[in-house]
Each structure stands twice: as C-alpha cells, then as structure tokens.
PDB file of N, CA and C in Angstrom:
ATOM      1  N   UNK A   1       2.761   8.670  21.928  1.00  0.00           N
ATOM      2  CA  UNK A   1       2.542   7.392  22.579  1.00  0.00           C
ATOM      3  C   UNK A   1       1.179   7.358  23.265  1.00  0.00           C
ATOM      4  N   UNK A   2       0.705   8.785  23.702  1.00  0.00           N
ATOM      5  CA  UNK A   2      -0.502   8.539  24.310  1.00  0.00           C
ATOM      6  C   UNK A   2      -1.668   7.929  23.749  1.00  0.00           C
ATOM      7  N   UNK A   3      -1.881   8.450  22.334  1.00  0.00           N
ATOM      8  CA  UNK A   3      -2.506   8.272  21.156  1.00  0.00           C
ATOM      9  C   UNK A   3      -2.744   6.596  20.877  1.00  0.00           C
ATOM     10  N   UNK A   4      -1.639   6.296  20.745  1.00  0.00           N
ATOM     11  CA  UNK A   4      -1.134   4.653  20.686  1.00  0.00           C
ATOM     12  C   UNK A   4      -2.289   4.483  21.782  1.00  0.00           C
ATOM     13  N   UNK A   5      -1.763   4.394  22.564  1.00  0.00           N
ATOM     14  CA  UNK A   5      -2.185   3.685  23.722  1.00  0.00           C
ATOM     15  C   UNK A   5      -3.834   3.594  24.175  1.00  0.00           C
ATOM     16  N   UNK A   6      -4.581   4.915  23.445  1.00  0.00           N
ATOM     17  CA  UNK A   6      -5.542   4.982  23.910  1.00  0.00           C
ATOM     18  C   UNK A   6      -6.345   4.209  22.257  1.00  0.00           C
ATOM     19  N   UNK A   7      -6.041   3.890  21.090  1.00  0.00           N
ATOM     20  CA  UNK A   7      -6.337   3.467  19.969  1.00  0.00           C
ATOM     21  C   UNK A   7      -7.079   2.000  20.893  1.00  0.00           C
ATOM     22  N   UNK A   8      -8.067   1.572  20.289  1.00  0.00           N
ATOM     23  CA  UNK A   8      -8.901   0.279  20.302  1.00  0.00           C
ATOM     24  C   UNK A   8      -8.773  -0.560  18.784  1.00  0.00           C
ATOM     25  N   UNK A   9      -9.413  -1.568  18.948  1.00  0.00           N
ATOM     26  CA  UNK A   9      -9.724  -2.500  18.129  1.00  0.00           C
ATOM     27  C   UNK A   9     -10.745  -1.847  16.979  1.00  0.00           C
ATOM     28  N   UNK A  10      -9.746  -1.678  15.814  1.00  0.00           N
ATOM     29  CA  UNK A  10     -11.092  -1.111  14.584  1.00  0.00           C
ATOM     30  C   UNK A  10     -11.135   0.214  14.695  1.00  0.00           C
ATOM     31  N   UNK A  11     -10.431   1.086  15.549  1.00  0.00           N
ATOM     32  CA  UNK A  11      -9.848   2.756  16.090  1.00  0.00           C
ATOM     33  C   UNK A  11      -9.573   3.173  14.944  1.00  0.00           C
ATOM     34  N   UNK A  12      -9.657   4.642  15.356  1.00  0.00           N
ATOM     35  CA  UNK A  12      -9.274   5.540  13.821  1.00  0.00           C
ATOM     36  C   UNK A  12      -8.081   6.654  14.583  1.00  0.00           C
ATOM     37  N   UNK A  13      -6.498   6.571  13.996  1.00  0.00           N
ATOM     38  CA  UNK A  13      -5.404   7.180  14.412  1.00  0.00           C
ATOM     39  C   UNK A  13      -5.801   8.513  13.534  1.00  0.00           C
ATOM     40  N   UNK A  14      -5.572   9.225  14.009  1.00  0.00           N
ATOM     41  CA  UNK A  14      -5.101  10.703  13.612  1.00  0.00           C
ATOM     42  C   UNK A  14      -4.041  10.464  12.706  1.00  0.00           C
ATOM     43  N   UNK A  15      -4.289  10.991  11.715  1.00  0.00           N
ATOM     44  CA  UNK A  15      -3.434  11.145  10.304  1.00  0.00           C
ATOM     45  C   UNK A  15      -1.924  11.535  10.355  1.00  0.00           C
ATOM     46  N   UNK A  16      -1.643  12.019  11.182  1.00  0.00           N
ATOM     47  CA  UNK A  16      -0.297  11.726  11.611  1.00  0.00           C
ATOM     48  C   UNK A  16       0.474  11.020  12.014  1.00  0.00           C
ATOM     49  N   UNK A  17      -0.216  10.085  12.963  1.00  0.00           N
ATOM     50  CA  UNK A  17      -0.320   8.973  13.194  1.00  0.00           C
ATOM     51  C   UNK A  17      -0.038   7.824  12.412  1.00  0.00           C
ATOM     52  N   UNK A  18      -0.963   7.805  11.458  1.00  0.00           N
ATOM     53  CA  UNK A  18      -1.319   6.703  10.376  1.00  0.00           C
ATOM     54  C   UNK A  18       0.070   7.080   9.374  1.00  0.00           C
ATOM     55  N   UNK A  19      -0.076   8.360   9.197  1.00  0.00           N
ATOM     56  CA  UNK A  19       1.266   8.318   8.396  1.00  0.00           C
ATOM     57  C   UNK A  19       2.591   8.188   8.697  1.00  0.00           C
ATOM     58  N   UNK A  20       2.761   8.230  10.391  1.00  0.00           N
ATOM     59  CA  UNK A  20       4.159   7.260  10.558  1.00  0.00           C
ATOM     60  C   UNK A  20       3.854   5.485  10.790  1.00  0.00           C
ATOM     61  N   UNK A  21       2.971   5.274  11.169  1.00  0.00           N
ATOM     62  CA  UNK A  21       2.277   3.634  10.567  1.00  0.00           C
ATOM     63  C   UNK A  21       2.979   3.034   9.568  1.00  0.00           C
ATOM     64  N   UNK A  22       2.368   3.864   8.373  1.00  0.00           N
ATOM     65  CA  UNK A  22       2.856   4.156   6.855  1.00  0.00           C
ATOM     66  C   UNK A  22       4.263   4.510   6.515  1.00  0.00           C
ATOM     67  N   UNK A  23       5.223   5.101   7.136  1.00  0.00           N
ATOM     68  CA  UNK A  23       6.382   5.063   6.898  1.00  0.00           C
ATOM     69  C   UNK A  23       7.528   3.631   7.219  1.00  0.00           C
ATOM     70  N   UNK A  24       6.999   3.452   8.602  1.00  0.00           N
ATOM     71  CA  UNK A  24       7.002   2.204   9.590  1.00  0.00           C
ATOM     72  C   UNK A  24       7.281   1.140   8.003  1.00  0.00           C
ATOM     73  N   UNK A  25       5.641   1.172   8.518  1.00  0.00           N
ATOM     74  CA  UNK A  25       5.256  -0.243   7.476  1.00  0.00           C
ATOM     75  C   UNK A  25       6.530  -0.563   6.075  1.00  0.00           C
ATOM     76  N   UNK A  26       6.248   0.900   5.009  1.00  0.00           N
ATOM     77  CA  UNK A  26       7.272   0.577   3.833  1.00  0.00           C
ATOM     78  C   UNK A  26       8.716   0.204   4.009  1.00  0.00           C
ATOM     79  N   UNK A  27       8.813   0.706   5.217  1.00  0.00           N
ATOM     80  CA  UNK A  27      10.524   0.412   5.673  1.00  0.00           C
ATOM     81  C   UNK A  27      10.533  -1.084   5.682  1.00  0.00           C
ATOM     82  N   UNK A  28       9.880  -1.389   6.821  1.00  0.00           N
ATOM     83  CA  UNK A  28       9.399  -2.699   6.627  1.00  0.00           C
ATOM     84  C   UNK A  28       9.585  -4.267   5.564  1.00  0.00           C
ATOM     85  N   UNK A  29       9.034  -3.260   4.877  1.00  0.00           N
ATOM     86  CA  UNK A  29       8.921  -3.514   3.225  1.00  0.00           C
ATOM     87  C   UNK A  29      10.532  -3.651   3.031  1.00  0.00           C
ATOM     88  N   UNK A  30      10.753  -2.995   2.983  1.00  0.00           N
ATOM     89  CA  UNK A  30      12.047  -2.977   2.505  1.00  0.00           C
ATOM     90  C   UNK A  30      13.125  -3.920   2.922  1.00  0.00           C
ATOM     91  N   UNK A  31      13.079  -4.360   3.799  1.00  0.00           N
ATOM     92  CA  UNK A  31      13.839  -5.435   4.707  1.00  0.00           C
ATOM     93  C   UNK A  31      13.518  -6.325   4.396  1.00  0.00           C
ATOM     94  N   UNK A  32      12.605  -6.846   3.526  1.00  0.00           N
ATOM     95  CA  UNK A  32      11.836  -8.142   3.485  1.00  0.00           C
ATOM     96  C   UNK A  32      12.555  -8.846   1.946  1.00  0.00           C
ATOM     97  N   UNK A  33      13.331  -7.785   1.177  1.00  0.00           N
ATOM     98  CA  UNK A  33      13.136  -8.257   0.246  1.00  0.00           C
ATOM     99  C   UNK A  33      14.268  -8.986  -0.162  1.00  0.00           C
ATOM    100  N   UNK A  34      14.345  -9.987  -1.402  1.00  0.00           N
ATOM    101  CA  UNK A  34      15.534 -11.284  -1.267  1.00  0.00           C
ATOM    102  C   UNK A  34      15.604 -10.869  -3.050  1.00  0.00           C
ATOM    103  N   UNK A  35      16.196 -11.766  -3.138  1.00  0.00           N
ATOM    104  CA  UNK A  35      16.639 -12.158  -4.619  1.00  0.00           C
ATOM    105  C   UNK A  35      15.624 -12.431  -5.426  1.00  0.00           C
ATOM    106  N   UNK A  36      14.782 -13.095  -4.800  1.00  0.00           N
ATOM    107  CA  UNK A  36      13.593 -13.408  -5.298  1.00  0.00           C
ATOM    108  C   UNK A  36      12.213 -13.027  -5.495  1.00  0.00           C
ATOM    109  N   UNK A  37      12.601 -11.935  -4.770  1.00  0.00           N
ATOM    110  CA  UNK A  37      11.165 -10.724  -4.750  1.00  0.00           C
ATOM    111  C   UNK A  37      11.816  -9.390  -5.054  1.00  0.00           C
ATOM    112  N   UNK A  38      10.658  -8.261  -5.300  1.00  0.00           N
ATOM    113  CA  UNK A  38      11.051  -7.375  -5.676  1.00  0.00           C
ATOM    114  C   UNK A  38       9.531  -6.351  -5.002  1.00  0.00           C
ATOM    115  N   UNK A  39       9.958  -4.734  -4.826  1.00  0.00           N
ATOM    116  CA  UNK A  39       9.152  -4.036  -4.406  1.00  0.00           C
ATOM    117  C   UNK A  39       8.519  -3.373  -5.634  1.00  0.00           C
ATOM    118  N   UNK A  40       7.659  -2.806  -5.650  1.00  0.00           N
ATOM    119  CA  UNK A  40       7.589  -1.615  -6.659  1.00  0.00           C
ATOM    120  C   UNK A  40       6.013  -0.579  -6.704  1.00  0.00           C
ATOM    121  N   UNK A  41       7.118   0.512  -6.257  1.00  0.00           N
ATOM    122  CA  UNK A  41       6.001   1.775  -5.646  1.00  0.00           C
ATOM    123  C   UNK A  41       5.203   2.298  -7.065  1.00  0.00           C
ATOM    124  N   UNK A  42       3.669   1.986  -7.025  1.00  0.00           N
ATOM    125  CA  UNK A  42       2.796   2.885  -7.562  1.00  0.00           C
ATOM    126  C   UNK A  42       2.628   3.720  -7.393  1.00  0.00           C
ATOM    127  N   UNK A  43       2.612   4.881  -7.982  1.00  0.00           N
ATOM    128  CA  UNK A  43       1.295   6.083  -7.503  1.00  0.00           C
ATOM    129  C   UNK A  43       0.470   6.276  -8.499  1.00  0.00           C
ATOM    130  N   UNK A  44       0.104   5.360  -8.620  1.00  0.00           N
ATOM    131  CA  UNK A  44      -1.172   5.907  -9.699  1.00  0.00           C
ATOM    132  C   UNK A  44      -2.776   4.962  -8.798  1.00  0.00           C
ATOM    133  N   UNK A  45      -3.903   5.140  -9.412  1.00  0.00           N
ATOM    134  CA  UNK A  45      -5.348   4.544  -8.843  1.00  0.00           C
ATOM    135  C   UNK A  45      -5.265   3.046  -9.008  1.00  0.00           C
ATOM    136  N   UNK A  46      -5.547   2.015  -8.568  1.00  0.00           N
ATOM    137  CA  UNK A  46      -5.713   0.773  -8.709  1.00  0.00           C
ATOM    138  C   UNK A  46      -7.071   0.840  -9.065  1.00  0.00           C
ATOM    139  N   UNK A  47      -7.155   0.303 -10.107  1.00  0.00           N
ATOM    140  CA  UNK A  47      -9.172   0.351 -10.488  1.00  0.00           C
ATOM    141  C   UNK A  47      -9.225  -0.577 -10.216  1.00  0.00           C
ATOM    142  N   UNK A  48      -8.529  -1.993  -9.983  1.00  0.00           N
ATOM    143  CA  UNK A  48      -9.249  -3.122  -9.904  1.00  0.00           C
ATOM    144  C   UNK A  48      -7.802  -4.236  -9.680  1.00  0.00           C
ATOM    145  N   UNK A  49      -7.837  -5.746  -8.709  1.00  0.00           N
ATOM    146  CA  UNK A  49      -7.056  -6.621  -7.904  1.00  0.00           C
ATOM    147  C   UNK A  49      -7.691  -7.766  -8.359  1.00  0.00           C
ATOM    148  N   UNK A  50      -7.507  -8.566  -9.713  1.00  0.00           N
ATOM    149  CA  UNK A  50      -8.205  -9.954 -10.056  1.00  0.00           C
ATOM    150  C   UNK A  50      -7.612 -10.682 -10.316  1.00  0.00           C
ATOM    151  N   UNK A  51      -7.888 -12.256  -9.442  1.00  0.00           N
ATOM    152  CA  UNK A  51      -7.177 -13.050  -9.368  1.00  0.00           C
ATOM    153  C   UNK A  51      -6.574 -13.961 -10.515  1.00  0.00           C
ATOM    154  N   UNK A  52      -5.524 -14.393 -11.291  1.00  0.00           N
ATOM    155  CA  UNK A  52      -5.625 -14.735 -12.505  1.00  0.00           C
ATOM    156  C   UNK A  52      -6.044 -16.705 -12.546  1.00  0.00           C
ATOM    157  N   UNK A  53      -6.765 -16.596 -12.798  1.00  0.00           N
ATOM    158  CA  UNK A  53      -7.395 -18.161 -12.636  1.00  0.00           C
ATOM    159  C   UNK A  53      -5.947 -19.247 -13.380  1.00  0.00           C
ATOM    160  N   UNK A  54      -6.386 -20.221 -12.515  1.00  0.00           N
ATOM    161  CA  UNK A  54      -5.237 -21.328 -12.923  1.00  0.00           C
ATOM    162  C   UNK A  54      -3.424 -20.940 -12.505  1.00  0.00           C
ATOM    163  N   UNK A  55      -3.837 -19.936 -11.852  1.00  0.00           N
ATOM    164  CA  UNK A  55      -2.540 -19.433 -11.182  1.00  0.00           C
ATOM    165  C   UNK A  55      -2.320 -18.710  -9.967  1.00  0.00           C
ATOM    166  N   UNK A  56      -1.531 -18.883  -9.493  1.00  0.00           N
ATOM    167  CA  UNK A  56      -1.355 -18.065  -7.531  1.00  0.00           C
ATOM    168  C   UNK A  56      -0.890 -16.267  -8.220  1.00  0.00           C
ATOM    169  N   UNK A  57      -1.427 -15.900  -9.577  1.00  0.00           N
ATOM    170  CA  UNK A  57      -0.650 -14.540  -9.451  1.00  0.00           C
ATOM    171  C   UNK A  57      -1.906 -13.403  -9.508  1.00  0.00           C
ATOM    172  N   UNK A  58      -1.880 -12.485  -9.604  1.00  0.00           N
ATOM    173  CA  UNK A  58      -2.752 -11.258  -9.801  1.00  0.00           C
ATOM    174  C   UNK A  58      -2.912 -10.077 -10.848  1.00  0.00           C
ATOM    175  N   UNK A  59      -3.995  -9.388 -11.200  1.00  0.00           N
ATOM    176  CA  UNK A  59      -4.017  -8.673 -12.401  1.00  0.00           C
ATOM    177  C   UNK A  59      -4.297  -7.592 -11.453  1.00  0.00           C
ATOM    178  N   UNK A  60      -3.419  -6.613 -11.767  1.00  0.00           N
ATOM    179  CA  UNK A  60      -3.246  -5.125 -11.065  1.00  0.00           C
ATOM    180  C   UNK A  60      -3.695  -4.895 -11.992  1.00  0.00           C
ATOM    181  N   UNK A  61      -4.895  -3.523 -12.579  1.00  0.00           N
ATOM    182  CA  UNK A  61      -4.998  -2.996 -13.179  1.00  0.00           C
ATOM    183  C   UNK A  61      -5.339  -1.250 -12.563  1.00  0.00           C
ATOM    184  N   UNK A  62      -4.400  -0.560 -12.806  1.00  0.00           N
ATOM    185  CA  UNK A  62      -4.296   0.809 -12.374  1.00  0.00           C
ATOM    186  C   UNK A  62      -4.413   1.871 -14.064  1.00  0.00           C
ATOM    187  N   UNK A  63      -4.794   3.129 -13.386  1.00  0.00           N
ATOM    188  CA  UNK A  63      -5.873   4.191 -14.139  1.00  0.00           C
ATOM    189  C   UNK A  63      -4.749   4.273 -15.500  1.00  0.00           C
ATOM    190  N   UNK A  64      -3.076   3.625 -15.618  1.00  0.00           N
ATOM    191  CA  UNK A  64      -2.615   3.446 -17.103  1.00  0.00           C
ATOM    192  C   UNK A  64      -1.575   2.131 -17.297  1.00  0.00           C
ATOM    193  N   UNK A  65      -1.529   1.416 -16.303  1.00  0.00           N
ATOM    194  CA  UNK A  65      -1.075  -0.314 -16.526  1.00  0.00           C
ATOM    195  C   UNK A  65      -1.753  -1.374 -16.341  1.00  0.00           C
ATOM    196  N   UNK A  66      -1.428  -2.583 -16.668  1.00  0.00           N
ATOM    197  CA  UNK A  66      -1.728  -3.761 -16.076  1.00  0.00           C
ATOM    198  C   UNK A  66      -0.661  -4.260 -15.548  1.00  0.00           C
ATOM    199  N   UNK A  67      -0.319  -4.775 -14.421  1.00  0.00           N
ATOM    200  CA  UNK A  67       0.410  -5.407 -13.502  1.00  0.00           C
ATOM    201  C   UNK A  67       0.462  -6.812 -13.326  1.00  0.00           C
ATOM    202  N   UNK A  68       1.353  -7.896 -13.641  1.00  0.00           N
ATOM    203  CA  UNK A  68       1.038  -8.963 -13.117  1.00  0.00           C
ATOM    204  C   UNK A  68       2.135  -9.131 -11.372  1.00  0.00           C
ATOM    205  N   UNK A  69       1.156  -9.638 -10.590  1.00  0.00           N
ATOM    206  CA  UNK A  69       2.422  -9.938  -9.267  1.00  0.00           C
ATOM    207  C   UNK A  69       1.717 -11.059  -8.644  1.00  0.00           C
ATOM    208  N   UNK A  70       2.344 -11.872  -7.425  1.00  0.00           N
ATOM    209  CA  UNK A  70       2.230 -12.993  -7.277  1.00  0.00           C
ATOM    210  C   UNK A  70       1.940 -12.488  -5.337  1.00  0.00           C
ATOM    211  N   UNK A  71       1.503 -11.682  -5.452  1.00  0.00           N
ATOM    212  CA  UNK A  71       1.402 -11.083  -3.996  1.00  0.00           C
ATOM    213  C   UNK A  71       0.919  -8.912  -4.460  1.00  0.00           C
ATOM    214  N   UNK A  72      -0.031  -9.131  -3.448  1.00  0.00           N
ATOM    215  CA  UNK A  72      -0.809  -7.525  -3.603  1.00  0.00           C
ATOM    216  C   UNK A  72      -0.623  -7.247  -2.216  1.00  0.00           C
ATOM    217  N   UNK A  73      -0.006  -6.188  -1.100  1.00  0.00           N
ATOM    218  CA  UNK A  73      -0.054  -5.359  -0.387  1.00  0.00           C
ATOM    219  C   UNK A  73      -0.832  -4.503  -0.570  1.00  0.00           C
ATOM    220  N   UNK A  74      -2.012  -4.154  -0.059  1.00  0.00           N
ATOM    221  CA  UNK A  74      -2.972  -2.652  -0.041  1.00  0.00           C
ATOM    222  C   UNK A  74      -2.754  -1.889   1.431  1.00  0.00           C
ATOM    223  N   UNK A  75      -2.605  -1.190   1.507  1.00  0.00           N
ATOM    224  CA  UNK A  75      -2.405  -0.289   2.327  1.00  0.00           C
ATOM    225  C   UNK A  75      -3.519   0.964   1.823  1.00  0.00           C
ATOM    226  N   UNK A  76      -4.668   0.827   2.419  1.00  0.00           N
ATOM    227  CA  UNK A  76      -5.757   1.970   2.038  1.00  0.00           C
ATOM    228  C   UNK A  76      -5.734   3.105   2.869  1.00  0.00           C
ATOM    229  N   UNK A  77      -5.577   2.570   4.318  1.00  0.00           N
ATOM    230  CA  UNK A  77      -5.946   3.799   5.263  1.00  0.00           C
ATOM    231  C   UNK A  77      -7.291   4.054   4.879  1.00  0.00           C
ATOM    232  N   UNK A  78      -7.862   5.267   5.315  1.00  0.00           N
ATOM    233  CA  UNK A  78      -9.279   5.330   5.517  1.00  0.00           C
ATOM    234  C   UNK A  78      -9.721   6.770   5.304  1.00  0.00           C
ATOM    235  N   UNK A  79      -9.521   7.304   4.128  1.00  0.00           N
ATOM    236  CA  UNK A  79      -9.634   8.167   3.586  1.00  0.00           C
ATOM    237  C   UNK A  79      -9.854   8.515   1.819  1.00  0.00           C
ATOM    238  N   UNK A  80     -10.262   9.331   1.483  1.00  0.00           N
ATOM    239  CA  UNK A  80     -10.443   9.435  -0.242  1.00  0.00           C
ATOM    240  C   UNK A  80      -9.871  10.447  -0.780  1.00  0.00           C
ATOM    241  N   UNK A  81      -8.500  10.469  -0.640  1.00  0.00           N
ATOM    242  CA  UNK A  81      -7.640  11.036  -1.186  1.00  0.00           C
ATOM    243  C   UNK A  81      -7.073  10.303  -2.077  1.00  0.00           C
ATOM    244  N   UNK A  82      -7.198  11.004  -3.425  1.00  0.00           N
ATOM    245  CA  UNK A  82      -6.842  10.714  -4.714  1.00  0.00           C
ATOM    246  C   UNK A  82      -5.288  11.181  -5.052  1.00  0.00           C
ATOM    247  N   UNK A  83      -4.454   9.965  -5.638  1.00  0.00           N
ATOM    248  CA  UNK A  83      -2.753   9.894  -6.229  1.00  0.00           C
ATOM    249  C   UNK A  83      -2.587  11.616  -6.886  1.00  0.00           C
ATOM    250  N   UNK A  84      -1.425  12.100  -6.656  1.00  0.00           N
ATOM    251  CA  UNK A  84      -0.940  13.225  -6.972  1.00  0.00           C
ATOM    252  C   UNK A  84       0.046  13.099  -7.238  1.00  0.00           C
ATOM    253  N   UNK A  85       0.539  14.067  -8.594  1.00  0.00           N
ATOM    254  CA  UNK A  85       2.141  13.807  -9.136  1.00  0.00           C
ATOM    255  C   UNK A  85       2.652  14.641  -7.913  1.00  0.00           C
ATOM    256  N   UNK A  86       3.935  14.264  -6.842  1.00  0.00           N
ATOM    257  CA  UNK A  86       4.425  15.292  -6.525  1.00  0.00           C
ATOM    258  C   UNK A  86       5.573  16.025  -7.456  1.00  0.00           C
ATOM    259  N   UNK A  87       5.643  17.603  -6.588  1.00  0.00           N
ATOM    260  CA  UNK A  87       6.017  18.653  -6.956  1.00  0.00           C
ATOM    261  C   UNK A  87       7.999  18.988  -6.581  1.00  0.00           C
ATOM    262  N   UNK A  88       8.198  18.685  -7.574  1.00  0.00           N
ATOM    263  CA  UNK A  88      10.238  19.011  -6.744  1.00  0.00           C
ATOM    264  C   UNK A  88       9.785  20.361  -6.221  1.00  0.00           C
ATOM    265  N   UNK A  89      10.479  20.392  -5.207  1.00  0.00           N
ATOM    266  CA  UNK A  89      11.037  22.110  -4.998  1.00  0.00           C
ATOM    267  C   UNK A  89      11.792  22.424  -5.333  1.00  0.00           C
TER     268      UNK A  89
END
C-alpha cells in the first residue's frame, strides 16, 4: 500500500506491483462479460491494430493470425518482454 500511495501521475510501479494491476484488471475482465461479448486470451505478438474502414470493428494481426473484434484492450505495461510458451511443471 505504501507503494500505491506514493505512485504519481504517469509513475512507474514496481513490477510486482503492475503485475497484481494485471491480475486485478483481467478479473475484471471477466465480470464484464454477457451473452454478447466474449474474452479471448492471446499470447502471441500483436504486429499491428487497424481499423477496418466502413466499420466500428478491428484487424488484429498477431506474429500467426488475423483477428477480427469490435473492441481492442491493450494492456502494454512498460517493458520489452517478448510472449513465451509457458512451461507445465
């Protein structure tokens, strides 16, 4: 909480931090959703977010799909860490 508290406008949280943000947030996510929407977790690179003309939807294009959705969430955080398959134990 101290952390919190001492964060400013445009602040950079400690990565621990950011990653309960990030847990926060998807939960979030999750509550939001109806009959009419749907979630769906990437892990792969987004190369590119273009708008599809003559329509309210979007062209996801990531490093092996194209995506169409009618709403883009980015969640970047502020770092250059590149998608990793995880590992079962």
């Amino acid at each position: 909480m101290a952390e919190i508290n001492e964060l400013k406008s445009n602040g950079y949280a400690s990565r621990s931090l950011f990653g309960v943000y990030l847990k926060w947030f998807f939960e979030y996510l999750q509550t939001r959703i109806t009959q009419k929407t749907s979630l769906s977790v990437i892990t792969e690179e987004v190369m590119a977010v273009k708008p599809i003309s003559q329509s309210n939807e979007y062209l996801v294009e990531t490093s092996n799909h194209e995506l169409h959705a009618d709403a883009v969430i980015m969640a970047l955080g502020h770092c250059e860490n590149k998608p990793r398959q995880n590992k079962l134990s």
